[in-house]
Protein backbone atom coordinates (compact mmCIF):
# COMPACT_ATOMS: atom_id res chain seq x y z
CA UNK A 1 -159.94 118.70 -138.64
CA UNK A 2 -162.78 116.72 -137.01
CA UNK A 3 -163.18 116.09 -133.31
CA UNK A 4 -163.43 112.74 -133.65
CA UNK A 5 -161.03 110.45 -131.82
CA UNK A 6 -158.94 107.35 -133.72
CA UNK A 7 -160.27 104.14 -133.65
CA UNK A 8 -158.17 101.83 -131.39
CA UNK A 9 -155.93 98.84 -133.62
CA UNK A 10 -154.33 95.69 -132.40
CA UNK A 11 -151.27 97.44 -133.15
CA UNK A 12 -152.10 99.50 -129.89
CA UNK A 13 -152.29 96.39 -127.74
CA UNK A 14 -149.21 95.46 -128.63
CA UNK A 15 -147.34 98.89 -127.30
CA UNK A 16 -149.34 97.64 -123.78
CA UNK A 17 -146.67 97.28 -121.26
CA UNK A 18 -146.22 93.38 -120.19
CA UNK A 19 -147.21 94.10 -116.68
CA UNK A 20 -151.02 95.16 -118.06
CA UNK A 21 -153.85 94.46 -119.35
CA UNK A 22 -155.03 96.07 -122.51
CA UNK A 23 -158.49 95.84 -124.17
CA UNK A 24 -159.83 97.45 -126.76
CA UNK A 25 -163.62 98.36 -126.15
CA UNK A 26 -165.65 100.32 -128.35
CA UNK A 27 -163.25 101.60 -130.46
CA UNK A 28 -160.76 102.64 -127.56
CA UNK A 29 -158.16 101.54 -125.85
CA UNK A 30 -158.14 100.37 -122.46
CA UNK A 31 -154.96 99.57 -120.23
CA UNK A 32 -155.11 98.44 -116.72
CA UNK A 33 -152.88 97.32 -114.08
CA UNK A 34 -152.50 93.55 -113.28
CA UNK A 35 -155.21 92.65 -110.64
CA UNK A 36 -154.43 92.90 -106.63
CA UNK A 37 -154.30 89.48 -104.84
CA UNK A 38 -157.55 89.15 -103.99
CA UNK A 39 -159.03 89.73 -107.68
CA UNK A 40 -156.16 87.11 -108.94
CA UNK A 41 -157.00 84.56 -105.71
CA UNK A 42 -160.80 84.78 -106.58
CA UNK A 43 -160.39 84.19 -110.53
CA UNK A 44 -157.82 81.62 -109.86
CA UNK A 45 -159.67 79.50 -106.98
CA UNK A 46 -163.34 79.84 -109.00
CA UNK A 47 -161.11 78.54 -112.36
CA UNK A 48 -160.01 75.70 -110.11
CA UNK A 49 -164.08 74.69 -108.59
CA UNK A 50 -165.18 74.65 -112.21
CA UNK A 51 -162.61 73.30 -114.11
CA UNK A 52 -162.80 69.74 -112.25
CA UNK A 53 -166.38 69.25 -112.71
CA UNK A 54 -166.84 70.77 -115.75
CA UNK A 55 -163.50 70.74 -117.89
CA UNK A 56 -162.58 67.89 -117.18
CA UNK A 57 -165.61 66.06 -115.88
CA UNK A 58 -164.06 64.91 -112.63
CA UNK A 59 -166.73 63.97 -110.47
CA UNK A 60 -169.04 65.91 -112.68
CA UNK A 61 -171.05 66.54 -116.31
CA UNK A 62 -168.08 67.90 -118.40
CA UNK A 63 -168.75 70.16 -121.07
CA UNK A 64 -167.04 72.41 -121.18
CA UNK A 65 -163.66 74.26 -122.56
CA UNK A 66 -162.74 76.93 -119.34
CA UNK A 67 -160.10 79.42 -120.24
CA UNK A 68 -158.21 81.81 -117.63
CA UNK A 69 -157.72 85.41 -119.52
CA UNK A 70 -158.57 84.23 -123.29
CA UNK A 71 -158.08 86.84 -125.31
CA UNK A 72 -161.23 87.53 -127.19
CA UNK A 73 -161.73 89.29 -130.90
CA UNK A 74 -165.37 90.04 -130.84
CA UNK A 75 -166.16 92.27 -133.80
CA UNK A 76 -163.67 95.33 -133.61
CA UNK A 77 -163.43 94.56 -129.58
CA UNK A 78 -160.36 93.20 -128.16
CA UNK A 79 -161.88 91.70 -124.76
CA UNK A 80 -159.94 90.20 -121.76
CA UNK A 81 -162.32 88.33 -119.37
CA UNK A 82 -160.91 86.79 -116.21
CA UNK A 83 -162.54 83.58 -117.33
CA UNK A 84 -164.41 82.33 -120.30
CA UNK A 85 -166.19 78.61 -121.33
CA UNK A 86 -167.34 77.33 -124.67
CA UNK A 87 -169.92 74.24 -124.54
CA UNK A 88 -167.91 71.55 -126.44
CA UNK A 89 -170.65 71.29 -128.64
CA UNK A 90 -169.38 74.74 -130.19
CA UNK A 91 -166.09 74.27 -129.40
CA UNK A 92 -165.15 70.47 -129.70
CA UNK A 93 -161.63 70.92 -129.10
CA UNK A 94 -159.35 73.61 -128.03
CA UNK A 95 -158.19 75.57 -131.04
CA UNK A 96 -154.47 76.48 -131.44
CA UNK A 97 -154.69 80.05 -131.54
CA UNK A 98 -153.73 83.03 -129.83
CA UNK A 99 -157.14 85.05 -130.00
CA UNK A 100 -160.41 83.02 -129.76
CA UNK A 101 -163.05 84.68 -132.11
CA UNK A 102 -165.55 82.41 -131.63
CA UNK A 103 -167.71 83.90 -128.77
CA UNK A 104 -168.08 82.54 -125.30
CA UNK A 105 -171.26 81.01 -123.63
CA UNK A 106 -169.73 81.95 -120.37
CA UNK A 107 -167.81 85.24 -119.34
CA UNK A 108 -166.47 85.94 -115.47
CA UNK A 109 -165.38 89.17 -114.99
CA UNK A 110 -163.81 89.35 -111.87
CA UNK A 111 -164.14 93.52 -110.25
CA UNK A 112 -161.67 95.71 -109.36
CA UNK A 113 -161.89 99.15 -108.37
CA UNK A 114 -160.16 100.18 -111.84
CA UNK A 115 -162.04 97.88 -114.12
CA UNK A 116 -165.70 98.04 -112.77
CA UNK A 117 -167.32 100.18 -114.67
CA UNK A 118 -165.67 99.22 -117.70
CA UNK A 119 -166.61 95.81 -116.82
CA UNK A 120 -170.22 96.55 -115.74
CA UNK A 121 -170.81 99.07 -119.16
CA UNK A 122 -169.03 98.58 -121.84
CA UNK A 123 -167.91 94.99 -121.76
CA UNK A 124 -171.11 94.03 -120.65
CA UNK A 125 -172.97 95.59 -123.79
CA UNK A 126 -170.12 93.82 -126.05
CA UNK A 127 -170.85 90.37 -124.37
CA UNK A 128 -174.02 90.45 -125.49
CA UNK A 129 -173.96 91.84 -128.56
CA UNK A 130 -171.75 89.15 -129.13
CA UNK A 131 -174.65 86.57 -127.66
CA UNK A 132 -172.75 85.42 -124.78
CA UNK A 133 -175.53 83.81 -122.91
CA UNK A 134 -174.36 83.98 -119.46
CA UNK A 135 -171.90 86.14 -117.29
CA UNK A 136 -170.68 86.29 -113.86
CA UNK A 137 -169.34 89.45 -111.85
CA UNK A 138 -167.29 88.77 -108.82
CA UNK A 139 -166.71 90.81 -106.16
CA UNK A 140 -163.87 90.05 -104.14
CA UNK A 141 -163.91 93.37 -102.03
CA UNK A 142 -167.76 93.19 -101.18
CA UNK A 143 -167.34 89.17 -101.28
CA UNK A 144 -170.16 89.08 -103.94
CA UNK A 145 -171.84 86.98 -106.81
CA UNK A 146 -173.86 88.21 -109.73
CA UNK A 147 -175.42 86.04 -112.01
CA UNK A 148 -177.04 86.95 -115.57
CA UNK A 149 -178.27 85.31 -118.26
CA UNK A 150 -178.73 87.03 -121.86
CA UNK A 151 -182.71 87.37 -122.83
CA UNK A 152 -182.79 88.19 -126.66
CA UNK A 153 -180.00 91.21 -126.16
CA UNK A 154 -180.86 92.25 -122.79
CA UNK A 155 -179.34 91.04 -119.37
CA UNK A 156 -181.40 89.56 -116.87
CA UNK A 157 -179.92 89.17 -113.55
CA UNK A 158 -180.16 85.88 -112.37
CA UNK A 159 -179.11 86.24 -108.85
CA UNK A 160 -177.19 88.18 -106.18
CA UNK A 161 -175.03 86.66 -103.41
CA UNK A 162 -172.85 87.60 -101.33
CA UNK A 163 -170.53 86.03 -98.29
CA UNK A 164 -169.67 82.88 -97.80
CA UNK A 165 -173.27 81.43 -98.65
CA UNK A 166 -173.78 78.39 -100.98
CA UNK A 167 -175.59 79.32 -104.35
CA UNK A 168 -176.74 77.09 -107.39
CA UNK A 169 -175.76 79.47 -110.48
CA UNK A 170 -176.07 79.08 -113.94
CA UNK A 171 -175.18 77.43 -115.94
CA UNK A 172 -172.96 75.69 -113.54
CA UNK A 173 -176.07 74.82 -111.70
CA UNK A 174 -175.12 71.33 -110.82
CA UNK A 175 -172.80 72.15 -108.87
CA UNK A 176 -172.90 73.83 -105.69
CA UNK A 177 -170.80 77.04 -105.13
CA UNK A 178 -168.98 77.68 -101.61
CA UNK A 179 -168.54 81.72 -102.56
CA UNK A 180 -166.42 81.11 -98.94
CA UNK A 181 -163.88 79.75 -101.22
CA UNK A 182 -163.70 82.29 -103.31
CA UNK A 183 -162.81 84.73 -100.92
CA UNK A 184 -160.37 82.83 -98.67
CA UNK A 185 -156.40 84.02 -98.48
């Protein structure tokens, strides 16, 4: 017998318990809890200053399809991001599915003590694999921004913030970002 592990299946996901979150990463399968309130407060209120402006174009360019937890099937990987955005120009309308396969522009992955390095290794090197061109980490507990934007398959960090400053961050660059907001209870 080999010491090689078994390759994670979507059957596997579906033995996840409903209160987590299961991914499957590499080959292997990730569960983790449901986030604390102030990983679910910063996803939620950062869904809400985007979705306005560009969702649904209120009171700015539109664009955009803005998804909270899509479930992603990327290749063999099973990928949960906190948020996600097509341009409508790759996604005209909002398919009627239950997995998107098409891959994001945009990925937010919002950290948590439990999902951080996950987040910050191994999703990261699936996003761009997969050619997402841009992705956000939040950081609710150090109150902090990081922007990158995929160069050929490489990351290149955009930007760091942190606190309650106001930052200009692609590709939502139009708008400006109170990270105050994001961090409010």
């Amino acid at each position: 017998m080999s010491g090689s592990k078994r390759r994670a299946t979507y059957e596997d996901l579906e033995t996840v318990p409903p209160n987590c979150v299961g991914e499957i990463v590499d080959g292997e399968l990730y569960v983790s809890p449901r986030p604390a309130s102030p990983h679910g407060r910063a996803a939620s209120r950062l869904g809400m200053l985007l979705g306005g402006p560009f969702d649904l174009g209120e009171d700015g360019p539109g664009g955009w399809l803005i998804v909270d937890e899509p479930e992603l099937h990327l290749g063999d990987d099973a990928l949960v991001p906190d948020l996600a955005g097509w341009r409508r120009e790759r996604m005209p309308e909002m398919p009627h599915t239950a997995a998107f396969t098409l891959s994001p522009d945009w990925v937010c992955e919002v950290l948590s003590p439990s999902t951080a390095v996950l987040d910050r290794e191994k999703k990261m090197k699936a996003y761009a694999r997969e050619g997402v061109s841009h992705l956000w980490l939040v950081d609710p507990l150090q109150k902090a921004l990081e922007v990158y934007r995929l160069e050929g398959r490489r990351w290149n960090r955009q930007g760091h913030w942190s606190g309650g400053v106001t930052v200009h961050a692609e590709p939502f660059a139009v708008l400006p970002l109170k990270l105050a907001t994001l961090w409010e209870r």
